[in-house]
Protein backbone atom coordinates (compact mmCIF):
# COMPACT_ATOMS: atom_id res chain seq x y z
CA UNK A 1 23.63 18.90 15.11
CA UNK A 2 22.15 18.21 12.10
CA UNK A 3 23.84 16.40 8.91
CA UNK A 4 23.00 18.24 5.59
CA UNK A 5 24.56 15.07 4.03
CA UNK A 6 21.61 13.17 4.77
CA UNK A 7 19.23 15.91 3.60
CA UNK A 8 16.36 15.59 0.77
CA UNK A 9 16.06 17.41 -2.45
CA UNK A 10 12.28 17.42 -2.38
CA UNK A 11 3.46 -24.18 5.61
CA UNK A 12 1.83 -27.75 5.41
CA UNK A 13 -0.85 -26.98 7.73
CA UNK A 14 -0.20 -27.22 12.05
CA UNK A 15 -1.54 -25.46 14.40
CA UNK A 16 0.47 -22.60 16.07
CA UNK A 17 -1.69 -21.57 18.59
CA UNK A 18 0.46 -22.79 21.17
CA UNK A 19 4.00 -21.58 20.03
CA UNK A 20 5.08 -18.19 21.33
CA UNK A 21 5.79 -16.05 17.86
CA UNK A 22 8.21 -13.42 17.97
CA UNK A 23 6.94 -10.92 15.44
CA UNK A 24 10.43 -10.86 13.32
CA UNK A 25 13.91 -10.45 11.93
CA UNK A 26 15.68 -7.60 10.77
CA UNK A 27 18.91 -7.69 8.84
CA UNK A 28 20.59 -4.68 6.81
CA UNK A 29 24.03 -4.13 4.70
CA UNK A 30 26.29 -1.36 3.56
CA UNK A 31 28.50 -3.09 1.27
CA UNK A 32 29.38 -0.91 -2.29
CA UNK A 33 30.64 -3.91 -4.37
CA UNK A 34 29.06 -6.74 -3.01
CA UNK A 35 25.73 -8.71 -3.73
CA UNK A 36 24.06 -7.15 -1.16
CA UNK A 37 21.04 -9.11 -1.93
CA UNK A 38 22.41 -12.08 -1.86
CA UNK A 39 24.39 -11.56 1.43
CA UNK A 40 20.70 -10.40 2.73
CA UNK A 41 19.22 -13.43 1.82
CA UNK A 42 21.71 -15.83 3.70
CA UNK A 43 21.17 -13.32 6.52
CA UNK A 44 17.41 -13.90 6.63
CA UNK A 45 17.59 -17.62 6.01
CA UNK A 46 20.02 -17.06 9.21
CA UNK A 47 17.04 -15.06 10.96
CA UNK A 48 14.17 -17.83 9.65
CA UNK A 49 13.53 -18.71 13.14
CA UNK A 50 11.92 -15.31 13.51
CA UNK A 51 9.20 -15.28 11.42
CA UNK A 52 8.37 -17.43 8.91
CA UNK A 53 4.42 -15.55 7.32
CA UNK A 54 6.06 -13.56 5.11
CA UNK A 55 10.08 -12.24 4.03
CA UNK A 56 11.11 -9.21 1.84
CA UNK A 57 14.52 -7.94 0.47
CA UNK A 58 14.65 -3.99 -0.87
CA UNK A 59 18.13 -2.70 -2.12
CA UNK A 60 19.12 0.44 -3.11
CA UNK A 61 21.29 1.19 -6.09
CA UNK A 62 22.17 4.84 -5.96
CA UNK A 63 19.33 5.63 -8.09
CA UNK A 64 16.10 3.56 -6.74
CA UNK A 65 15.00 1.48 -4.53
CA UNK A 66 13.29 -1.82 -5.65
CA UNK A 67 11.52 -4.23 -3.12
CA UNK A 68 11.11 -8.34 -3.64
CA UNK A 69 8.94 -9.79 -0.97
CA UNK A 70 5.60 -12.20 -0.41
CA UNK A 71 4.13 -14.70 1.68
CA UNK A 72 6.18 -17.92 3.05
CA UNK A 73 9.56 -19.03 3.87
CA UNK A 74 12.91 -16.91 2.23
CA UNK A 75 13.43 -20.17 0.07
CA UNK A 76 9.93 -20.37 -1.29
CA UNK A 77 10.16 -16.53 -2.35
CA UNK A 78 13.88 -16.00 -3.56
CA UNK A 79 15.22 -17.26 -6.82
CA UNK A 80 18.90 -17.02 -8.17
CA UNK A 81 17.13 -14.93 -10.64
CA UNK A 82 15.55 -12.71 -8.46
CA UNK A 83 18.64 -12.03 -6.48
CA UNK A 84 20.56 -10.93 -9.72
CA UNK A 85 17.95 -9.15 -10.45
CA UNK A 86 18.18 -6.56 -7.48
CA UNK A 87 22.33 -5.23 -8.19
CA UNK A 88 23.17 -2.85 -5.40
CA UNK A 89 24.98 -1.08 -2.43
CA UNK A 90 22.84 -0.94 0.37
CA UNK A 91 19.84 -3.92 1.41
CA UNK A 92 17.39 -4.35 3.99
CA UNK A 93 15.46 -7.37 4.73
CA UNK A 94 12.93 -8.64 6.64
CA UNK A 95 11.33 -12.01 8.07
CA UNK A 96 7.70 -11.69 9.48
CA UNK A 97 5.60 -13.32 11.86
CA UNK A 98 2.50 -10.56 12.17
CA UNK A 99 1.31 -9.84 15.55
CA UNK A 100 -0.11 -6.53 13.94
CA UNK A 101 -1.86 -6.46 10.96
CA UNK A 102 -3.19 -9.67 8.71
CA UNK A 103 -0.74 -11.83 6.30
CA UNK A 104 -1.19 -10.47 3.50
CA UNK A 105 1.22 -8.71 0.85
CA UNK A 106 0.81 -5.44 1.81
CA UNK A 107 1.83 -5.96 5.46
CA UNK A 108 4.74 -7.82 4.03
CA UNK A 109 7.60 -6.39 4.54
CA UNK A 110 10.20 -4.46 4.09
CA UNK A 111 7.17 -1.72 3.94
CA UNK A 112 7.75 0.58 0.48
CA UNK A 113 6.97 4.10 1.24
CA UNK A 114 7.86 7.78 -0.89
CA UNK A 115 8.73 10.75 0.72
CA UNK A 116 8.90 13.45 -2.29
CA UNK A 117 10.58 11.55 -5.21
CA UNK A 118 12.81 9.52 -2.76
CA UNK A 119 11.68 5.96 -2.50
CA UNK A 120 12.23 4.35 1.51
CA UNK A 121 12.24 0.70 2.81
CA UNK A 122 11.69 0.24 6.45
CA UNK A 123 11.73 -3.26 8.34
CA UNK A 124 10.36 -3.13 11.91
CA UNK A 125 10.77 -6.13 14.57
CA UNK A 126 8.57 -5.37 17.45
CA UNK A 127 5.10 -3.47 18.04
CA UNK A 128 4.11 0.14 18.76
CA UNK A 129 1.33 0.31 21.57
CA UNK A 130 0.29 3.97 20.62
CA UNK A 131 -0.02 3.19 17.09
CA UNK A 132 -3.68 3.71 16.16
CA UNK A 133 -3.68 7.16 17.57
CA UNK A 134 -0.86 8.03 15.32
CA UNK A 135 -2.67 6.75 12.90
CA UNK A 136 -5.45 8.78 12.66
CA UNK A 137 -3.68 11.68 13.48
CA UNK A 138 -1.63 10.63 9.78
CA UNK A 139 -5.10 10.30 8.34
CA UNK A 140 -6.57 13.64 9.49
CA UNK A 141 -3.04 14.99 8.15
CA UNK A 142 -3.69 13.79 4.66
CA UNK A 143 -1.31 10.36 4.60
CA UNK A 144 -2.88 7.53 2.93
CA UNK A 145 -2.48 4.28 4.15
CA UNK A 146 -2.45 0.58 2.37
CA UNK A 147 -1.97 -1.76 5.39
CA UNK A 148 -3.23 -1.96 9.39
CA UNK A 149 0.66 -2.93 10.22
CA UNK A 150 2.33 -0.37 13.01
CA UNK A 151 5.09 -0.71 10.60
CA UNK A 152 4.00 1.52 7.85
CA UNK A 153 2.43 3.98 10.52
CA UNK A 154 6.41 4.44 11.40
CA UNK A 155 7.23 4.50 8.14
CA UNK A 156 4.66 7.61 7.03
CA UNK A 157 5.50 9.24 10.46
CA UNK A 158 8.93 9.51 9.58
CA UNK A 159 8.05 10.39 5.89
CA UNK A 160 5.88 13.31 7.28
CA UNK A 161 9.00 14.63 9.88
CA UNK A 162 11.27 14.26 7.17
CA UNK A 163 9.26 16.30 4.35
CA UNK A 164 8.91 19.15 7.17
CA UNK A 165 12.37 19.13 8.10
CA UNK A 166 14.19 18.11 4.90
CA UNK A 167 16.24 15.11 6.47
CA UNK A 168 15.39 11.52 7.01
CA UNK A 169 17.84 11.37 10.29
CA UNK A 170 15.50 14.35 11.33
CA UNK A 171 12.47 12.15 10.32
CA UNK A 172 13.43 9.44 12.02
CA UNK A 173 14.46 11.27 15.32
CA UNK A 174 11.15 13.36 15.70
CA UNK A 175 8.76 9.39 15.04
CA UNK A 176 10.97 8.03 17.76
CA UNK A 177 10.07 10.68 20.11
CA UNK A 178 6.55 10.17 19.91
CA UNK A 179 6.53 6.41 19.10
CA UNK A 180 5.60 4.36 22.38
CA UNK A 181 6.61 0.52 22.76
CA UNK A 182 8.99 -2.11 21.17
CA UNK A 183 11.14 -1.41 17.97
CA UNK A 184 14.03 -2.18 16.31
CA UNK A 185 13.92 -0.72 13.00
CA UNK A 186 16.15 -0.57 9.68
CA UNK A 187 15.53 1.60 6.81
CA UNK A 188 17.11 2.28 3.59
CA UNK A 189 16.92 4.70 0.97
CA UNK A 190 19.17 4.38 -2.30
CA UNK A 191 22.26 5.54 -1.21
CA UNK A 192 22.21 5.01 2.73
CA UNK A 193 21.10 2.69 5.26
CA UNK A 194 19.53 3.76 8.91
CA UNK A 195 19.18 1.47 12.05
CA UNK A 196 17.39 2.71 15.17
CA UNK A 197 16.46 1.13 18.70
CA UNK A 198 13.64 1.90 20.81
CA UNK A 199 14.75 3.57 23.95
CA UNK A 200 14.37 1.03 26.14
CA UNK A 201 16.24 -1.51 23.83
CA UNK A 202 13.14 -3.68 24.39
CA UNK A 203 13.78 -5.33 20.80
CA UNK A 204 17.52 -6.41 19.64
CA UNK A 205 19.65 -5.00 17.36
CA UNK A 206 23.31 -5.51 16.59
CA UNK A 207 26.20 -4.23 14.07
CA UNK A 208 28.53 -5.94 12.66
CA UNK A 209 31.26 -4.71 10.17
CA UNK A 210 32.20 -6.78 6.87
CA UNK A 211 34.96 -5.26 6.16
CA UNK A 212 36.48 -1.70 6.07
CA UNK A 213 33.49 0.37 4.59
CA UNK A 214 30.71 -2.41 4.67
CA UNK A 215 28.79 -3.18 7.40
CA UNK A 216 25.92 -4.84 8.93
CA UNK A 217 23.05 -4.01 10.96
CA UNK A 218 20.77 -8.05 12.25
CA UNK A 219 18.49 -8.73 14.57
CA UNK A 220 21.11 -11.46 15.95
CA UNK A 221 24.47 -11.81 15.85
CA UNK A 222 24.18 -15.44 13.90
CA UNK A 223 22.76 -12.85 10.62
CA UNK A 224 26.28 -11.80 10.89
CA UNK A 225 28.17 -14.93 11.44
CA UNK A 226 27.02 -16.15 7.85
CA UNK A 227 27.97 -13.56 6.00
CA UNK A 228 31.45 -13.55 7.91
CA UNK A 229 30.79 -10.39 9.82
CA UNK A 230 32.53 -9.51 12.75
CA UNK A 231 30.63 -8.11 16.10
CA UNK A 232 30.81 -4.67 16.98
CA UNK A 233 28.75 -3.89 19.29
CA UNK A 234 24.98 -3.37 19.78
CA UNK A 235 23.06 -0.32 18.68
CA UNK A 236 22.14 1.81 21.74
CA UNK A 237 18.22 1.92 22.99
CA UNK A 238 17.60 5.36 21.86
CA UNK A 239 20.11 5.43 19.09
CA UNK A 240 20.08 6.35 15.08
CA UNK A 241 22.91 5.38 13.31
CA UNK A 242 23.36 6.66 9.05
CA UNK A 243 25.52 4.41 7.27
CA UNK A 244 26.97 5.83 3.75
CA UNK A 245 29.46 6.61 1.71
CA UNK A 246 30.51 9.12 3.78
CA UNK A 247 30.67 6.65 6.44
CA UNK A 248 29.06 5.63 9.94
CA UNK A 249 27.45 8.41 11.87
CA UNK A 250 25.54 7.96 15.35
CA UNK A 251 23.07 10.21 17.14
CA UNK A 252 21.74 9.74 20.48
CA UNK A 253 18.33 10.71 19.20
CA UNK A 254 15.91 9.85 21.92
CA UNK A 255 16.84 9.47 25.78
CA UNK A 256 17.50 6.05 26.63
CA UNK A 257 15.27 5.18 29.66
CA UNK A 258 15.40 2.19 31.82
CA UNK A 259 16.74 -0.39 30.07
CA UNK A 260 14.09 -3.57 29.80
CA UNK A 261 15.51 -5.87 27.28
CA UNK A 262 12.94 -8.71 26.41
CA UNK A 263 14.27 -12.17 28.28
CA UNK A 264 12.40 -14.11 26.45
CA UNK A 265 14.95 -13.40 23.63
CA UNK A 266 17.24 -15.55 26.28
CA UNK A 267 14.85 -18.25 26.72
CA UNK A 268 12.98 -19.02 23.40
CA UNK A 269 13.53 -16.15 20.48
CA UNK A 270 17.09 -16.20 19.57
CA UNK A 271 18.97 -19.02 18.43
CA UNK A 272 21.46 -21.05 20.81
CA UNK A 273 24.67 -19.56 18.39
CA UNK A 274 23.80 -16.42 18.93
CA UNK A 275 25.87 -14.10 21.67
CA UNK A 276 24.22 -10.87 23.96
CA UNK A 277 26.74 -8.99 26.15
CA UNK A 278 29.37 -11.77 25.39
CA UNK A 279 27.69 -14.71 26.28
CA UNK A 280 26.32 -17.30 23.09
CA UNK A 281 22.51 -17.82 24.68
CA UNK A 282 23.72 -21.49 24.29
CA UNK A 283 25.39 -20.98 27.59
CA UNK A 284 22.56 -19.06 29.46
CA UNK A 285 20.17 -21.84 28.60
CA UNK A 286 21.98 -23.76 29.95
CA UNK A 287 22.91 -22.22 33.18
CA UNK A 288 18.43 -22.36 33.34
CA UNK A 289 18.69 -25.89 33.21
CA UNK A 290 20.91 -26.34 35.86
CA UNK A 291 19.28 -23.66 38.13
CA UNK A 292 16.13 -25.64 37.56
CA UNK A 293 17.58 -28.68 38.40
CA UNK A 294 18.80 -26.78 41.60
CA UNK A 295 14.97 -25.50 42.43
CA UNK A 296 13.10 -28.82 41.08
CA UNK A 297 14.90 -32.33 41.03
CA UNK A 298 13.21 -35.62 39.61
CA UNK A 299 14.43 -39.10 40.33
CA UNK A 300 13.88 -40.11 37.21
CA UNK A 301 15.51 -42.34 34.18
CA UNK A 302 16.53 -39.92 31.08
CA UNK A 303 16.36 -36.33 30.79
CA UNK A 304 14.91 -35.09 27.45
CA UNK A 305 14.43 -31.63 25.58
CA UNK A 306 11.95 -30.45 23.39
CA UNK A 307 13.35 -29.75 20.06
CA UNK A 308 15.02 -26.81 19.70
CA UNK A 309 15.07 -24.37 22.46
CA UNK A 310 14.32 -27.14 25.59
CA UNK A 311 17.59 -29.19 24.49
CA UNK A 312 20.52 -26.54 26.10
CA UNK A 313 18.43 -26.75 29.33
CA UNK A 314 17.73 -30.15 29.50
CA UNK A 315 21.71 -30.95 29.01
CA UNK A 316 21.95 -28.55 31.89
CA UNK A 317 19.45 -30.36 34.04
CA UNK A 318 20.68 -33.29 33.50
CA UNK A 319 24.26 -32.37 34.36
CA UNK A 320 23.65 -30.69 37.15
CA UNK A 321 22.37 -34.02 38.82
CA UNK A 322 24.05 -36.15 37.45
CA UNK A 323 21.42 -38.18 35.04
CA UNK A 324 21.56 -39.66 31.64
CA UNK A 325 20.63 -36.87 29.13
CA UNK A 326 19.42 -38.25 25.47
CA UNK A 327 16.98 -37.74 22.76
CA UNK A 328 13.11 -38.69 23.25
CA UNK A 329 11.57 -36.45 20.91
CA UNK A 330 12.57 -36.19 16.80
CA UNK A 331 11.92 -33.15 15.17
CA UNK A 332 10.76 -33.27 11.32
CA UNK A 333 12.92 -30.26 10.24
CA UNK A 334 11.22 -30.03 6.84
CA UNK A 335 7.69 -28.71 7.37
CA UNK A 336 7.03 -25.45 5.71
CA UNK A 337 3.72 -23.13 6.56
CA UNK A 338 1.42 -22.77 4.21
CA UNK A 339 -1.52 -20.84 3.87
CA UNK A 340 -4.06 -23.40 3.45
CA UNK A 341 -7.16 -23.59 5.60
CA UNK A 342 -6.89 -26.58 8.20
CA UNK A 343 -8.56 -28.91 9.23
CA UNK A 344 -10.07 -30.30 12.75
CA UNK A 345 -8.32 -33.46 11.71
CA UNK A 346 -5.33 -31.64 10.62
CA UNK A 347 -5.03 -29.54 13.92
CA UNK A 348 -5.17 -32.99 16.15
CA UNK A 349 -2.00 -34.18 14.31
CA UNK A 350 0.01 -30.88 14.47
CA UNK A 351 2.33 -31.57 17.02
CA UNK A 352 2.90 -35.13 15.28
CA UNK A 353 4.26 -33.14 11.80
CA UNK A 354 6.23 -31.65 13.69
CA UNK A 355 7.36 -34.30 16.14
CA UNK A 356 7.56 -37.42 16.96
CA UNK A 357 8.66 -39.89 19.99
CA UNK A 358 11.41 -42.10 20.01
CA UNK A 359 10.43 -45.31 21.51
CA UNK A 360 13.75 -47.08 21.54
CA UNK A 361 14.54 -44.30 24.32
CA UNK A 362 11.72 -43.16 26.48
CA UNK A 363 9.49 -47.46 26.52
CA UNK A 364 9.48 -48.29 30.39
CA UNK A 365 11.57 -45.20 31.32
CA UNK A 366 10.70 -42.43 33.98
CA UNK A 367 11.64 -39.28 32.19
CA UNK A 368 12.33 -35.61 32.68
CA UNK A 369 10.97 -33.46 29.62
CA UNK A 370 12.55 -29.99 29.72
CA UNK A 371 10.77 -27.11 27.47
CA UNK A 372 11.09 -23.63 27.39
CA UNK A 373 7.63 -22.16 27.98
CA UNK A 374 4.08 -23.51 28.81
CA UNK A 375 1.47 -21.00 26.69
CA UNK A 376 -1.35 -22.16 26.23
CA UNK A 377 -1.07 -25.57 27.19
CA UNK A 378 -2.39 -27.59 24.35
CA UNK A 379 1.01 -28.29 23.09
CA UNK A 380 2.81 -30.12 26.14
CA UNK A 381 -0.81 -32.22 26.70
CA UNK A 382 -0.05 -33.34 23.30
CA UNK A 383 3.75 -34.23 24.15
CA UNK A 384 3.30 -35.84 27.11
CA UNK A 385 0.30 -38.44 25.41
CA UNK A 386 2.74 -38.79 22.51
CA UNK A 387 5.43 -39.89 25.16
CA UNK A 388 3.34 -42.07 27.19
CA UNK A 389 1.80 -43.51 23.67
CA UNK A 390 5.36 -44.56 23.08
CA UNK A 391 6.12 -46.59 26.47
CA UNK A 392 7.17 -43.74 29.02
CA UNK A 393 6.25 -45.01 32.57
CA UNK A 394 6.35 -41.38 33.99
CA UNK A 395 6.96 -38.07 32.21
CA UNK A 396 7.96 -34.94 34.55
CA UNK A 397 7.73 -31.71 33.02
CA UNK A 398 10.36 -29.08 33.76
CA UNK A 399 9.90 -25.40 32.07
CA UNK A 400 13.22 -23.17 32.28
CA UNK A 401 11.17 -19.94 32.56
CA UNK A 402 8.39 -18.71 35.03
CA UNK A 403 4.46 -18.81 34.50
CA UNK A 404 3.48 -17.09 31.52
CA UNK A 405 0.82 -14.90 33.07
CA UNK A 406 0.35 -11.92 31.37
CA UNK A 407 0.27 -10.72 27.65
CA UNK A 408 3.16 -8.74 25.83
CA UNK A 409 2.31 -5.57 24.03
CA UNK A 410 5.76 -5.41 22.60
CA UNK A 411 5.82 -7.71 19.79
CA UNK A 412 5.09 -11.07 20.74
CA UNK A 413 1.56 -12.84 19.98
CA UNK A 414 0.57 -13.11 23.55
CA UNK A 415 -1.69 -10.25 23.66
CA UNK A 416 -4.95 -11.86 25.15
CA UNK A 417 -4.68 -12.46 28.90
CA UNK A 418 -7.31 -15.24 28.71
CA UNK A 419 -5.62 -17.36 26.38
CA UNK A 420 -2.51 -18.35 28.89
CA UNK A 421 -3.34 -21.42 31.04
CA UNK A 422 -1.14 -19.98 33.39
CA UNK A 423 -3.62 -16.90 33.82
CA UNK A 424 -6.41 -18.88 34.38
CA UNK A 425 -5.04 -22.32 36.58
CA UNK A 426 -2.32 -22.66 39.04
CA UNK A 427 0.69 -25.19 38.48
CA UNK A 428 -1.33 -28.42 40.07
CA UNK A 429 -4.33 -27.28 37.75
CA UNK A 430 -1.80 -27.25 34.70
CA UNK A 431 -0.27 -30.40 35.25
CA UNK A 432 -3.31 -32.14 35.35
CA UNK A 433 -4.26 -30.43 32.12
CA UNK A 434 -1.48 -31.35 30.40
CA UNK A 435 -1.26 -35.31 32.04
CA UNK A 436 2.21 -35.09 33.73
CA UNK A 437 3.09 -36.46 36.73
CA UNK A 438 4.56 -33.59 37.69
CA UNK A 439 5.09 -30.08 36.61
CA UNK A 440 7.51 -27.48 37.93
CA UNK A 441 8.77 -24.01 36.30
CA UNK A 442 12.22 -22.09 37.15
CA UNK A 443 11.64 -19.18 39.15
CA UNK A 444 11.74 -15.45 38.40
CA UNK A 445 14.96 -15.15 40.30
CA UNK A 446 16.39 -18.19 39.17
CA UNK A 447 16.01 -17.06 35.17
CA UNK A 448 17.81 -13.86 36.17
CA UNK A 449 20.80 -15.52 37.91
CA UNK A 450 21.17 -17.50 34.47
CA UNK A 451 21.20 -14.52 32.02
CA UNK A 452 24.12 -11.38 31.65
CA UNK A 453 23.51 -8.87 34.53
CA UNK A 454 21.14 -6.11 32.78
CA UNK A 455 17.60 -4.55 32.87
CA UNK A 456 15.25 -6.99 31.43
CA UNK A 457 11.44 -6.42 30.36
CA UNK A 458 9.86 -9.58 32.31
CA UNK A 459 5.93 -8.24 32.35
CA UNK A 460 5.40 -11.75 30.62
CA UNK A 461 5.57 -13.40 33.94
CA UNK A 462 4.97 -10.30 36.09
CA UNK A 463 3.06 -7.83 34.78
CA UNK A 464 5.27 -5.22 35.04
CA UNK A 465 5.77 -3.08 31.76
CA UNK A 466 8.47 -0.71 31.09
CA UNK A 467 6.26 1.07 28.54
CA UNK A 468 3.08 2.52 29.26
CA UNK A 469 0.52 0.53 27.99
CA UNK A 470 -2.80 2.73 26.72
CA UNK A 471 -6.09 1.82 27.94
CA UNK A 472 -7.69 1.61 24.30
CA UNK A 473 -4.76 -0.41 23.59
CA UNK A 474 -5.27 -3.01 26.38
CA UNK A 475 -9.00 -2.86 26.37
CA UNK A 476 -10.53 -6.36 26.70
CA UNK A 477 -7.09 -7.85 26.66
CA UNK A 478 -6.83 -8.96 30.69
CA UNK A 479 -8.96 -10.91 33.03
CA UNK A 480 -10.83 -9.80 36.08
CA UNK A 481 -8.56 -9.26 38.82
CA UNK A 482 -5.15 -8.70 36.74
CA UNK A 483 -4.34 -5.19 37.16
CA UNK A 484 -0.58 -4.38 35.27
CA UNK A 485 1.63 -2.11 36.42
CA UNK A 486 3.06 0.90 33.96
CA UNK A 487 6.91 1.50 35.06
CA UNK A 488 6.82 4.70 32.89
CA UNK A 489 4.63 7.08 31.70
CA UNK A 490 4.45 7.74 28.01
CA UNK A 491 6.81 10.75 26.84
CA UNK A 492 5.38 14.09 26.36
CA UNK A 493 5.58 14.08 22.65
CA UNK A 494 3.90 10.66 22.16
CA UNK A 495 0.86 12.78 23.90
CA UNK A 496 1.02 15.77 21.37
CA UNK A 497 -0.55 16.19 18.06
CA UNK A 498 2.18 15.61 15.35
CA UNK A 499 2.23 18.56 13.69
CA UNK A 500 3.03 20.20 17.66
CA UNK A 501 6.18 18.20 18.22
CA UNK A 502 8.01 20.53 15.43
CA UNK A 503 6.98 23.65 16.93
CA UNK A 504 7.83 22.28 20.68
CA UNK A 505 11.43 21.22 19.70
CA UNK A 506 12.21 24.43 17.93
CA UNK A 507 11.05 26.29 21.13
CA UNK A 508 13.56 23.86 23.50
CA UNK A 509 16.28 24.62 21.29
């Protein structure tokens, strides 16, 4: 049914290339009498491990909607000043790490958008595989366009729903039916705040209340610890929910289908504090390192992590048989991106800015080094050298997730098949690449025994996607002989013309 209360009135330099990105964080606030854009900020500087390209903050104010955002890190944007600046009621704010679209300011967001006189901001987290069609479909309609992010195709999708229907929750529910892929999306306007989930609930999103009428919409649960919000629950895959001042209202607006949530979340993404289905990922990380102690045991010295995500696993591997756990590897937790061109020189002594060994532990010692993913493989060859440099008689690598074989569509910068050593070598082949002595990953089953009983997208490793994945979308993108598997076909509105869905919903009513 709809609600008329909603209605319209017409760094220093490394190189990356080895790092799995997670395209971003999300984090939004209902809070009348608060700093909401202050509270947003220490929820982004929460979320920092998401994205660090670009961050934005846009609060409403019951009148407006202004937007702050640019290129770098939350503390190399934000002043006191600027914060002070923005007074208001309702925030959203954003951390990016682009896997669609170029850095630049423009695909910055929160993305700044106009439907009528009424001024939106929408943060996305995730990537929309059917997004180019849509967006010529938005072109031939008339919609002008000042990015090539997925994120403002949502944004004028919903803008051009909502002008034809009068209501933004009506907007927002007709672009989710024909959207295809991963999302988690907030969006505010100046008097209310929106938060919707793709309907697999590939992409996270939680809620969190603040206090009686003020609450809080993150990609992670730690967004809300900061700000002293309390857990709620999650927002459903398919699920819009309106925050106000008339208070919280929830619509089932698309189907949920199968749920797929992305493990990787579990395994790199989110940050150890962080809880999913009542369990801090801490714990599950764990749980991987003793499972791949179970499946791959080394009779070695000292167990060591990489810095941050391989530590939880490593203190699991090492527990579970019974060997010394300690630190072998320092992380520097002070370099910044920038945006200035490297180097060759520069891109040799990456890894180094970032990390460095720690002789005192690892000289004459056999050791165990535990990480959470092998990508490309350019990385870990450059850890294990750096180890051996500093006096390691043997150094056994140990990764507490499967082969990365296969490229994600839904938001994570993996999208070329041929750049994943796994895709290309077997685990003897990447071993030698990298110069351990040996290599060993935890299997598909084991990750799953470690992690909350639920549906989980794991196409990384398999192949298998839980959202059709269009041929012009995937063209050139896999190597001879890969041939995914689709576990769903797209819906039948993501197939239509957009100005068709209107006219097919009125006739199902």
């Amino acid at each position: 049914m709809r609600d008329e209360r909603d209605g319209l009135d017409f760094d220093v330099v490394t190189d990356d290339a080895e790092t799995i990105h997670e395209e971003c964080g999300v984090f939004g606030i209902w809070a009348p009498g608060r700093d909401v854009a202050r509270l947003t900020y220490f929820g982004l500087r929460a979320l920092q491990h998401r994205g660090q390209d670009s961050a934005g903050i846009a609060v409403g104010d019951g009148q407006t909607v202004l937007v702050r955002k640019d290129l770098g890190l939350c503390g190399q944007i934000f002043s006191d000043a600027d914060l002070a600046a923005m007074p208001g009621k309702v925030a959203v704010g954003h951390v990016r790490y682009g896997t669609s679209g170029a850095r630049s300011w423009e695909a910055a967001q929160p993305h700044l958008s106009t439907i009528g006189d009424v001024i939106i901001a929408l943060a996305h987290n995730g990537t929309l595989v059917n997004s180019d069609k849509l967006r010529l479909e938005l072109i031939r309609l008339g919609v002008p366009f000042l990015s090539d992010t997925d994120s403002e195709v949502a944004a004028k999708l919903i803008g051009y729903f909502t002008e034809q229907t009068s209501h933004i929750r009506e907007g927002i529910r007709n672009a989710m039916e024909m959207i295809e892929g991963g999302y988690a999306m907030a969006l505010v306007r100046e008097n209310a705040l929106y938060a919707f989930r793709d309907p697999h609930g590939i992409r996270p999103l939680v809620l969190g209340k603040l206090d009686d009428d003020s609450w809080v919409v993150a990609s992670e649960t730690c967004a809300l610890d900061i700000i002293g919000a309390k857990f709620q629950r999650q927002v459903r895959p398919g699920e819009v929910i309106r925050i106000s001042d008339d208070g919280v209202v929830s619509e089932q607006a698309v189907e949920p289908r199968a749920c797929a949530t992305c493990i990787f979340e579990h395994v790199y993404f989110a940050r150890p504090d962080s809880v999913v289905n009542g369990r801090s990922v801490y714990s599950m990380r764990y749980e991987m390192g003793r499972q791949l102690a179970r499946e791959a045991p080394a009779d070695v010295d000292l167990v060591i992590g990489v810095p941050d995500s391989g530590l939880p696993p490593a203190e699991g591997f090492a527990h579970e048989l019974g060997l010394p756990f300690g630190e072998g590897l320092i992380k520097n937790r002070y370099v910044a991106r920038t945006f200035i061109a490297p180097t060759q020189e520069m891109r040799e002594m990456g890894v180094r800015m970032k990390l460095n060994a720690l002789p005192d532990n690892v000289e004459g010692k056999r050791i165990v080094m535990v990480d959470d993913s092998i990508v490309r493989g350019t990385t870990s060859k450059q850890i294990v050298r750096m180890l051996k440099e500093a006096g390691a008689k043997e150094v056994h690598v140990r990764i507490n997730c499967p082969e990365v074989k296969w490229p994600c569509f839904y938001g994570i910068d993996t999208a070329v098949q041929s750049q994943l050593i796994s895709a290309r070598k077997d685990p003897e082949e990447v071993c030698d690449f990298i110069g351990a002595d040996s290599l060993a990953f935890l299997s598909l089953e084991g990750l799953l025994r470690s992690v909350p009983t639920d549906g989980y997208c794991d196409a990384c490793y398999t192949g298998r996607y839980p959202v059709e994945i269009p041929p012009a979308f995937s063209a050139g993108k896999f190597l001879d002989g890969y041939e995914p598997q689709n576990l769903s076909r797209a819906s039948r509105a993501s197939r239509m013309q957009i100005e068709d869905v209107l006219t097919s919903n009125e006739e199902d009513e």
